[in-house]
PDB file of N, CA and C in Angstrom:
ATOM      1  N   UNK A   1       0.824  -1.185   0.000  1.00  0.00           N
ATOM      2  CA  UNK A   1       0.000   0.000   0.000  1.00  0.00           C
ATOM      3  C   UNK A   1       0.878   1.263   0.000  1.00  0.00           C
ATOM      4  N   UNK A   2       1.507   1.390   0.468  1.00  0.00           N
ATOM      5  CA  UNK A   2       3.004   3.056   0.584  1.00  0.00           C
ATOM      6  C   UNK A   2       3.324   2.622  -0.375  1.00  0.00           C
ATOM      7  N   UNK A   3       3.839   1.674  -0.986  1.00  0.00           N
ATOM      8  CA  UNK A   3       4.507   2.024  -2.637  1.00  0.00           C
ATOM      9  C   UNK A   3       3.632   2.557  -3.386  1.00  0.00           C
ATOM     10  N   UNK A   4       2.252   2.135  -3.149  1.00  0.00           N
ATOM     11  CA  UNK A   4       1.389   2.822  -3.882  1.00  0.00           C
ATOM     12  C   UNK A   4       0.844   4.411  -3.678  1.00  0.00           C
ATOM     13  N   UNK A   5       1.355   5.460  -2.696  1.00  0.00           N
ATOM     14  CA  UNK A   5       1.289   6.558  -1.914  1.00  0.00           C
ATOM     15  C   UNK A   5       2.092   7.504  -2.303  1.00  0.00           C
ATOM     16  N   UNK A   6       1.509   7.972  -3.243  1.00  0.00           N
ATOM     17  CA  UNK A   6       2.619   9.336  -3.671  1.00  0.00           C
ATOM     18  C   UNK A   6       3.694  10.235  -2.481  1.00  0.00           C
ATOM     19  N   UNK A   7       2.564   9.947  -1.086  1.00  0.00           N
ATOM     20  CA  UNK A   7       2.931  11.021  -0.726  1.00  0.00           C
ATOM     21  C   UNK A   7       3.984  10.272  -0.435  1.00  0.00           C
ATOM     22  N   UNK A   8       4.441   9.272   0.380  1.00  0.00           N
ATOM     23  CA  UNK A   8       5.849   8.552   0.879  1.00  0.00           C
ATOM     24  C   UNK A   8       6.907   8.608  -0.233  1.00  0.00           C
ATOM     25  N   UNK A   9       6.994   9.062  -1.016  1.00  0.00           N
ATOM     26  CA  UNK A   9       8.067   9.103  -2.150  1.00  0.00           C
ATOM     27  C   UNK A   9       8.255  10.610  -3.085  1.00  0.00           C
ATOM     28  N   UNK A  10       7.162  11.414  -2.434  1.00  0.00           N
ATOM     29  CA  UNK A  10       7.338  12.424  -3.104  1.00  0.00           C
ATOM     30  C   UNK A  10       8.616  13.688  -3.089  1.00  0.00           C
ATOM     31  N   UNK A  11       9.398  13.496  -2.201  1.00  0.00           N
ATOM     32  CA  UNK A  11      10.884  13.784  -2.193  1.00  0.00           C
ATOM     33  C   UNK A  11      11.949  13.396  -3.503  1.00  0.00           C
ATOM     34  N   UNK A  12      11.376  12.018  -3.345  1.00  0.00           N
ATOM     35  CA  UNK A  12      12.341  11.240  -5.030  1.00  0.00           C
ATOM     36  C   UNK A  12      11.954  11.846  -6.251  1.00  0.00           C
ATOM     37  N   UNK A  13      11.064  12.647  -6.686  1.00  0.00           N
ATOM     38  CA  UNK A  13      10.758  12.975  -7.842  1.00  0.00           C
ATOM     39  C   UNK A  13      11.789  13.866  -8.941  1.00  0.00           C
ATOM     40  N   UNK A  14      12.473  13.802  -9.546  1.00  0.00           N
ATOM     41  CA  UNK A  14      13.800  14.188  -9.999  1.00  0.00           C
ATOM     42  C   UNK A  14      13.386  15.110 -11.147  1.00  0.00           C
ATOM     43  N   UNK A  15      12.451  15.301 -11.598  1.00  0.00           N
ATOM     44  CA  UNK A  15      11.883  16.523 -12.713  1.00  0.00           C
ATOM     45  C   UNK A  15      10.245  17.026 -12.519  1.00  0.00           C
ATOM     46  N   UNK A  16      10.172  18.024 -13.031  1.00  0.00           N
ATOM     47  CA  UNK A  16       9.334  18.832 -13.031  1.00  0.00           C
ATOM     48  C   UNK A  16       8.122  17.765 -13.141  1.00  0.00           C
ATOM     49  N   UNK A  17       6.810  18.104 -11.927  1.00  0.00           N
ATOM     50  CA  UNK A  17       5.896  17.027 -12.323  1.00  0.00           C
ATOM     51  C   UNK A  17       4.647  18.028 -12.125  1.00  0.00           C
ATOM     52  N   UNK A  18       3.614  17.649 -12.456  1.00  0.00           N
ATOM     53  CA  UNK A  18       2.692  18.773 -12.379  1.00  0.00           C
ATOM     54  C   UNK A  18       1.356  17.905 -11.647  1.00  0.00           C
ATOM     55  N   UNK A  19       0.496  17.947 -10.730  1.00  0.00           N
ATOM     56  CA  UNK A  19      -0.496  16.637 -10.585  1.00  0.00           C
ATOM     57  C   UNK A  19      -1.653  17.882 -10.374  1.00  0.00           C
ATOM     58  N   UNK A  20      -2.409  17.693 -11.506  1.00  0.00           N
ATOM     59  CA  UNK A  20      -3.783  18.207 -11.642  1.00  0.00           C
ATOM     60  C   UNK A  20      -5.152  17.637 -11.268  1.00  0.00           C
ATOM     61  N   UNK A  21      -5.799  17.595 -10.500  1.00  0.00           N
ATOM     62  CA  UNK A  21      -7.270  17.344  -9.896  1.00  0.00           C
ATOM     63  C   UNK A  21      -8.608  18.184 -10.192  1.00  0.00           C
ATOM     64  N   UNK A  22      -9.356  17.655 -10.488  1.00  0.00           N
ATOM     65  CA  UNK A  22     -11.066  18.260 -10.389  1.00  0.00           C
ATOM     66  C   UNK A  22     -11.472  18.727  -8.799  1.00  0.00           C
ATOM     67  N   UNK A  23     -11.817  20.179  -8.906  1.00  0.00           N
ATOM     68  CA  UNK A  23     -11.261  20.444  -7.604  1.00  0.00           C
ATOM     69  C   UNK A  23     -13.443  20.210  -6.965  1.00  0.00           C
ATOM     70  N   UNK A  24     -13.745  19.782  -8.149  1.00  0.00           N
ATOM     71  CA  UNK A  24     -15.508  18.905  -7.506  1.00  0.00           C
ATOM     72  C   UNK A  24     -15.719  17.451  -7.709  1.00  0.00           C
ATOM     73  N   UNK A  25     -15.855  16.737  -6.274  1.00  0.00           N
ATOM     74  CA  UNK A  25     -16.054  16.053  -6.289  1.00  0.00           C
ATOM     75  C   UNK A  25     -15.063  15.106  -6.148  1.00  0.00           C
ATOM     76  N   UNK A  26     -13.513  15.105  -6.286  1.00  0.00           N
ATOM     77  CA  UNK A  26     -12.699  14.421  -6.680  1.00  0.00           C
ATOM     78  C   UNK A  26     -11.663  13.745  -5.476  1.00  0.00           C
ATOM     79  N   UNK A  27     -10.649  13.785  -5.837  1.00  0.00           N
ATOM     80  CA  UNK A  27      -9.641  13.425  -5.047  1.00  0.00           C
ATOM     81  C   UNK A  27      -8.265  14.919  -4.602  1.00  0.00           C
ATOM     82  N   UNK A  28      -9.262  15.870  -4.416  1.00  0.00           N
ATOM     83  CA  UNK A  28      -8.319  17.012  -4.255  1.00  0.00           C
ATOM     84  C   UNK A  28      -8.361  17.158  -2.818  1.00  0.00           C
ATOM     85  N   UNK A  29      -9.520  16.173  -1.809  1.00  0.00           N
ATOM     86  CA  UNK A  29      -8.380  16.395   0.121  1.00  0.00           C
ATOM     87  C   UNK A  29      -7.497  15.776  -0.218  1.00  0.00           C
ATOM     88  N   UNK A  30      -7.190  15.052  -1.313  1.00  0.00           N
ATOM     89  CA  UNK A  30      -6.321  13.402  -1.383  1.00  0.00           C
ATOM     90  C   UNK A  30      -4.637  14.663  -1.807  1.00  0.00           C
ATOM     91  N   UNK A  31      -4.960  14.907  -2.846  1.00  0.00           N
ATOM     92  CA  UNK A  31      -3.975  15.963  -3.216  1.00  0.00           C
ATOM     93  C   UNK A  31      -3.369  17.118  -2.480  1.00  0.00           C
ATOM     94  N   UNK A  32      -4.281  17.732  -1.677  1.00  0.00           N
ATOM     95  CA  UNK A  32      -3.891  18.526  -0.870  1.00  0.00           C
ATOM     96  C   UNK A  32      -3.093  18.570   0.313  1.00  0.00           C
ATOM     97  N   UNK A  33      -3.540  17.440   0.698  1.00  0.00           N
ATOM     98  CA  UNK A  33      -2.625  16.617   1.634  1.00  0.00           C
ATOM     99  C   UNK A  33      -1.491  16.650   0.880  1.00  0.00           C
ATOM    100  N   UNK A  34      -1.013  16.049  -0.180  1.00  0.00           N
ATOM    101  CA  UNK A  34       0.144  15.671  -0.359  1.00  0.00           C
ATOM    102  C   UNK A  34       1.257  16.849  -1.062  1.00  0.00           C
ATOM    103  N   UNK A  35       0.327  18.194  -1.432  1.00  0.00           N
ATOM    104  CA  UNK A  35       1.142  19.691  -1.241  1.00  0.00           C
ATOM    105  C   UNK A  35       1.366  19.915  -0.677  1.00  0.00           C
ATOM    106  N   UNK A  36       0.072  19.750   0.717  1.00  0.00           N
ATOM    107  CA  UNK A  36       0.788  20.296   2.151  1.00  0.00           C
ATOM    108  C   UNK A  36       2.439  19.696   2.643  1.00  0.00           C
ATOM    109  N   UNK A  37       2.205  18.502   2.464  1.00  0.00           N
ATOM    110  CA  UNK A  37       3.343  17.761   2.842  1.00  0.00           C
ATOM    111  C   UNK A  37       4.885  17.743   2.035  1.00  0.00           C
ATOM    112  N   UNK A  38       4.445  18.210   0.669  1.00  0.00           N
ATOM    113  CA  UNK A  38       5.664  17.912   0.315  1.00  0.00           C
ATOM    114  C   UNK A  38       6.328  19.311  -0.096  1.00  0.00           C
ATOM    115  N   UNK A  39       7.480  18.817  -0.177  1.00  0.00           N
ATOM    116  CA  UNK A  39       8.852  20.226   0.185  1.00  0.00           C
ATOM    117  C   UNK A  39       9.781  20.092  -0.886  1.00  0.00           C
ATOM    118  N   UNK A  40       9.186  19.700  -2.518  1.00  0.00           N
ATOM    119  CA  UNK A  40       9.639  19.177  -3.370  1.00  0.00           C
ATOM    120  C   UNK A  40       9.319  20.296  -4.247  1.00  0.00           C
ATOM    121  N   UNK A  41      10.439  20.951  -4.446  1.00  0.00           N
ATOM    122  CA  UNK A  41       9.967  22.696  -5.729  1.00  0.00           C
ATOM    123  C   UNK A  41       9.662  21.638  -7.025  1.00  0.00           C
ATOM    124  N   UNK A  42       9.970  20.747  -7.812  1.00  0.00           N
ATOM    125  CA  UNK A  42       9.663  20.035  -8.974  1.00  0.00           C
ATOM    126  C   UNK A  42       8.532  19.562  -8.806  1.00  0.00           C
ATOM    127  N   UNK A  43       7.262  19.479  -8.156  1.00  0.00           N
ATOM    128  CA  UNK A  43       6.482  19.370  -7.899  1.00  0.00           C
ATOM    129  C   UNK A  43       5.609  20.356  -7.676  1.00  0.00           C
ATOM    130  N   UNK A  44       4.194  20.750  -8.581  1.00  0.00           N
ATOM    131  CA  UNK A  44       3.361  21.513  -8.772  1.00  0.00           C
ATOM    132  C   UNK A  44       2.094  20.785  -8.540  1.00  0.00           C
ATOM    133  N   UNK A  45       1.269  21.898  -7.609  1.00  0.00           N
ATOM    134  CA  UNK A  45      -0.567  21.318  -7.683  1.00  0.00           C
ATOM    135  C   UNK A  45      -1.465  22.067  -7.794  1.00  0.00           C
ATOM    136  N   UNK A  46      -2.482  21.484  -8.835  1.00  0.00           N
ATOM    137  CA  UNK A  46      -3.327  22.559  -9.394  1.00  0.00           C
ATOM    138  C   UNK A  46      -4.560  22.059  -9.209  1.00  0.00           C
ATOM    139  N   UNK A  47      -5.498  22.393  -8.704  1.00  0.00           N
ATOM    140  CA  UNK A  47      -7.036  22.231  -8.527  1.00  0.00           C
ATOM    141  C   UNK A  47      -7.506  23.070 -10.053  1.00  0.00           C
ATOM    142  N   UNK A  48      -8.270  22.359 -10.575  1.00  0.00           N
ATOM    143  CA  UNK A  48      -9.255  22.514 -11.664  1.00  0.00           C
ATOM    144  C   UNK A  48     -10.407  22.562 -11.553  1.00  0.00           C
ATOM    145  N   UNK A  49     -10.929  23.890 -11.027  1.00  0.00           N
ATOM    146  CA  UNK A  49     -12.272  24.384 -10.901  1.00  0.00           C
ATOM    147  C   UNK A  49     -13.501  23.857 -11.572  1.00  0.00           C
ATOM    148  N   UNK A  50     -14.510  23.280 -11.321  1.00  0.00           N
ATOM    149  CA  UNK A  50     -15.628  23.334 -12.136  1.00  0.00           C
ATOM    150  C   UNK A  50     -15.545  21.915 -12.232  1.00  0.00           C
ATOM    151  N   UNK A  51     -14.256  20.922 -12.236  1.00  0.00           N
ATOM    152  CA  UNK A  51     -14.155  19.570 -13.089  1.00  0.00           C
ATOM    153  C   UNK A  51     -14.346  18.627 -11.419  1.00  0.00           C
ATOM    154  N   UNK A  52     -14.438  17.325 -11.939  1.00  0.00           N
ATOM    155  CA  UNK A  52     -14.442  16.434 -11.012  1.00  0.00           C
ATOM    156  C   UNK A  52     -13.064  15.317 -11.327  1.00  0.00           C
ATOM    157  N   UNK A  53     -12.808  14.536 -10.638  1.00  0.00           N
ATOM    158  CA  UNK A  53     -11.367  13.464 -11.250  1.00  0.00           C
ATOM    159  C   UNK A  53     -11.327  13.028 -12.611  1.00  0.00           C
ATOM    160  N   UNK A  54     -12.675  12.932 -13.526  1.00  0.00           N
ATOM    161  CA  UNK A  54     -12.735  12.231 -14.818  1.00  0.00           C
ATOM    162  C   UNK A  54     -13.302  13.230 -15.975  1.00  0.00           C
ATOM    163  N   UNK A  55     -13.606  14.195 -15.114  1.00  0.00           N
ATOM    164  CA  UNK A  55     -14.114  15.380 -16.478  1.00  0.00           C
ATOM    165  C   UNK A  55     -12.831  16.851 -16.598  1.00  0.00           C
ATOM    166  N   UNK A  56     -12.174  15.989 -15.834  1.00  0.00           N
ATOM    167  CA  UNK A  56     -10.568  16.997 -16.326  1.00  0.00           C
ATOM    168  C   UNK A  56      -9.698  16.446 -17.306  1.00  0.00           C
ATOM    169  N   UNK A  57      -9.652  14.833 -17.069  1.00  0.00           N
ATOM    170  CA  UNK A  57      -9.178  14.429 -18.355  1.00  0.00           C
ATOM    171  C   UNK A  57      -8.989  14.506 -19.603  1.00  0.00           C
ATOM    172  N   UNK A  58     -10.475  14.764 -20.136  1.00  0.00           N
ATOM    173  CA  UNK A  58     -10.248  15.268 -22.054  1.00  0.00           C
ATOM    174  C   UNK A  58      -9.781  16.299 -22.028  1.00  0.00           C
ATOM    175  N   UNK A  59     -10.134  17.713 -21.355  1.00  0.00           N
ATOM    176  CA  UNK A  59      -9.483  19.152 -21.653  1.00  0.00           C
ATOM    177  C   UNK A  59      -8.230  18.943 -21.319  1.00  0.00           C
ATOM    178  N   UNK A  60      -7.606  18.094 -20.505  1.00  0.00           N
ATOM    179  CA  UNK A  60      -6.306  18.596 -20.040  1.00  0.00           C
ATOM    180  C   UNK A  60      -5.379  17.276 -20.878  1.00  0.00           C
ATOM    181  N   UNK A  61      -5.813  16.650 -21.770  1.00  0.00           N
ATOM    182  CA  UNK A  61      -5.188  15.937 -22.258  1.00  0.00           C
ATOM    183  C   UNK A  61      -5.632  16.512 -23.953  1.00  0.00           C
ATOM    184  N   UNK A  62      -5.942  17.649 -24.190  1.00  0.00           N
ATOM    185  CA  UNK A  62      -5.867  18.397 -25.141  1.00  0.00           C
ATOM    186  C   UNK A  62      -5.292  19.522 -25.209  1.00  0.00           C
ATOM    187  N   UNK A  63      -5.062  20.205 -24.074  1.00  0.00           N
ATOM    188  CA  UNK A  63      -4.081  20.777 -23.569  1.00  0.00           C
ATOM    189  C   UNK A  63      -2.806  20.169 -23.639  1.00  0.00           C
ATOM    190  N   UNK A  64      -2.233  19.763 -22.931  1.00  0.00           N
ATOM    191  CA  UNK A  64      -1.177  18.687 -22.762  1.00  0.00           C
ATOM    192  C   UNK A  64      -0.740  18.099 -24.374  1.00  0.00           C
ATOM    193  N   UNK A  65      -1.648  17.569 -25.769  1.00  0.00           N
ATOM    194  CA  UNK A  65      -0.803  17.499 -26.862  1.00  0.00           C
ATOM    195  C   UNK A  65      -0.868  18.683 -27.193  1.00  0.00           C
ATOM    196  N   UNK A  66      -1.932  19.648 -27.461  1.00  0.00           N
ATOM    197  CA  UNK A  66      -1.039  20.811 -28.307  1.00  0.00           C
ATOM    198  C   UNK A  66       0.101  21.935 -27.125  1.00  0.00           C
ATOM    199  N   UNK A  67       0.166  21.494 -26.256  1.00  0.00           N
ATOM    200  CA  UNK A  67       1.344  21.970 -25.763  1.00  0.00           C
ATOM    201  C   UNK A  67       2.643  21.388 -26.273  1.00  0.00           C
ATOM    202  N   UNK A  68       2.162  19.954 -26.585  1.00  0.00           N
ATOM    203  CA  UNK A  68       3.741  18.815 -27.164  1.00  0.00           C
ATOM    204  C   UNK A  68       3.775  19.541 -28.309  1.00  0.00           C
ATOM    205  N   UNK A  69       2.988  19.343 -29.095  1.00  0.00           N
ATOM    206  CA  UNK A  69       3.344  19.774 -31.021  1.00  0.00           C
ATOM    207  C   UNK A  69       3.418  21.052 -30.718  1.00  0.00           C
ATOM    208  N   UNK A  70       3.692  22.207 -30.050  1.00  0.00           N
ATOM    209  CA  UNK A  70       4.142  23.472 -30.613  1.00  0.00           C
ATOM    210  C   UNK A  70       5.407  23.517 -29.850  1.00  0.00           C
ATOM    211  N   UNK A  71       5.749  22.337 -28.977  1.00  0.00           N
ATOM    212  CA  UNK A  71       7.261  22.318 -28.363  1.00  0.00           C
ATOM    213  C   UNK A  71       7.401  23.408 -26.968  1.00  0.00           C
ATOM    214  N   UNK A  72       6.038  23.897 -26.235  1.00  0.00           N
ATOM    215  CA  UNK A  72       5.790  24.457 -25.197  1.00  0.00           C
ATOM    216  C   UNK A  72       5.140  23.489 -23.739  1.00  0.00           C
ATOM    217  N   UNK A  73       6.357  22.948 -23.733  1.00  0.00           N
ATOM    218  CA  UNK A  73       4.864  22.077 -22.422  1.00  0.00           C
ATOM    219  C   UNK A  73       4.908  22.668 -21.004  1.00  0.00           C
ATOM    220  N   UNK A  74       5.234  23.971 -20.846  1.00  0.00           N
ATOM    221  CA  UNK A  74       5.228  24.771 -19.918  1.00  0.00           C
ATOM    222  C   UNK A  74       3.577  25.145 -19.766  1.00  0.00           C
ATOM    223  N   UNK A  75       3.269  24.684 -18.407  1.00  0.00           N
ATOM    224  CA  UNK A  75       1.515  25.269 -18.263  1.00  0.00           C
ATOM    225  C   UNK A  75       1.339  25.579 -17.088  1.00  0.00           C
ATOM    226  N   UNK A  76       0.301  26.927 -17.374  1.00  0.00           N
ATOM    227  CA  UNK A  76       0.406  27.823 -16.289  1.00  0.00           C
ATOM    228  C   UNK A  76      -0.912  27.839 -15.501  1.00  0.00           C
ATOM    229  N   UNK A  77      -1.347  28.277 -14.298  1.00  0.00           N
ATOM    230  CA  UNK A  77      -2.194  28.420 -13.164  1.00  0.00           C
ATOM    231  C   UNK A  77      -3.614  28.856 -14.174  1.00  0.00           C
ATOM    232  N   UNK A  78      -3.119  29.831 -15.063  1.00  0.00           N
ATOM    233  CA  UNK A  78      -4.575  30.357 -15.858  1.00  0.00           C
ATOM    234  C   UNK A  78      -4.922  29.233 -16.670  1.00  0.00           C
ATOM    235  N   UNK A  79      -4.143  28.680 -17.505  1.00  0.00           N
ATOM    236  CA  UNK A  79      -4.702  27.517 -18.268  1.00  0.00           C
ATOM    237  C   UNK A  79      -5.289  26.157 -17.704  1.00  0.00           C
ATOM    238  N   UNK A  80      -5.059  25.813 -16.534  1.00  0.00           N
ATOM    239  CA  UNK A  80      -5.401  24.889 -15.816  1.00  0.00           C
ATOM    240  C   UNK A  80      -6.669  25.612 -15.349  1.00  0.00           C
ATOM    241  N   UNK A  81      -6.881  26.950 -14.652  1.00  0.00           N
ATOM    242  CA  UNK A  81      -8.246  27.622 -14.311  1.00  0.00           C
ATOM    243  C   UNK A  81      -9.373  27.845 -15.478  1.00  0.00           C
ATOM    244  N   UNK A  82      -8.722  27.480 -16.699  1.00  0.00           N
ATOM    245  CA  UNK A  82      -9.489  27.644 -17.989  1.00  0.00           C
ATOM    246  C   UNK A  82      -9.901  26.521 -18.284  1.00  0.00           C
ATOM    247  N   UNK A  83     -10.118  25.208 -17.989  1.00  0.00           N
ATOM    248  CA  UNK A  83     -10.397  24.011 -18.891  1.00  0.00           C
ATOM    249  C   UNK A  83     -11.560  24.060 -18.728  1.00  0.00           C
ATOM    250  N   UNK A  84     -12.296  23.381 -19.722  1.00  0.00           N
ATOM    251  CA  UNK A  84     -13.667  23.326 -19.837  1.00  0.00           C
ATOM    252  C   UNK A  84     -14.058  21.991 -20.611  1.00  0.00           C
TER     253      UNK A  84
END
């Protein structure tokens, strides 16, 4: 079960990681917890307004390729507050 626990390993994370949640309905006490806790700058958390754990998926995985094909996968607080 801890191997399976982000939060017990979230120190090891060695590049930039970003963990996005539906901030209705979802698993964002689950997430929050594990910002609170961790002390890892390569590590970013973003609550996604309006979405729940499974209706953030398509926007942010349309996000996420045309960020690949224009060679920008830098994403910011507004674009994550924008999915729809």
């Amino acid at each position: 079960m801890e191997l399976r626990s982000p939060i017990h390993w979230l120190d090891g994370v060695a590049r930039d990681t970003y963990v996005i949640e539906g901030a209705r309905n979802g698993n964002w006490e689950s997430i929050q917890l594990m910002k609170d806790e961790s002390r890892n700058p390569r590590i970013r958390f973003f609550a996604a307004p309006g979405h729940d754990h499974f209706t953030i998926l398509a926007p942010l995985n349309e996000l996420l390729a045309k960020k690949i094909v224009d060679g920008n996968v830098a994403i910011t607080e507004a674009e994550i507050a924008n999915l729809r």
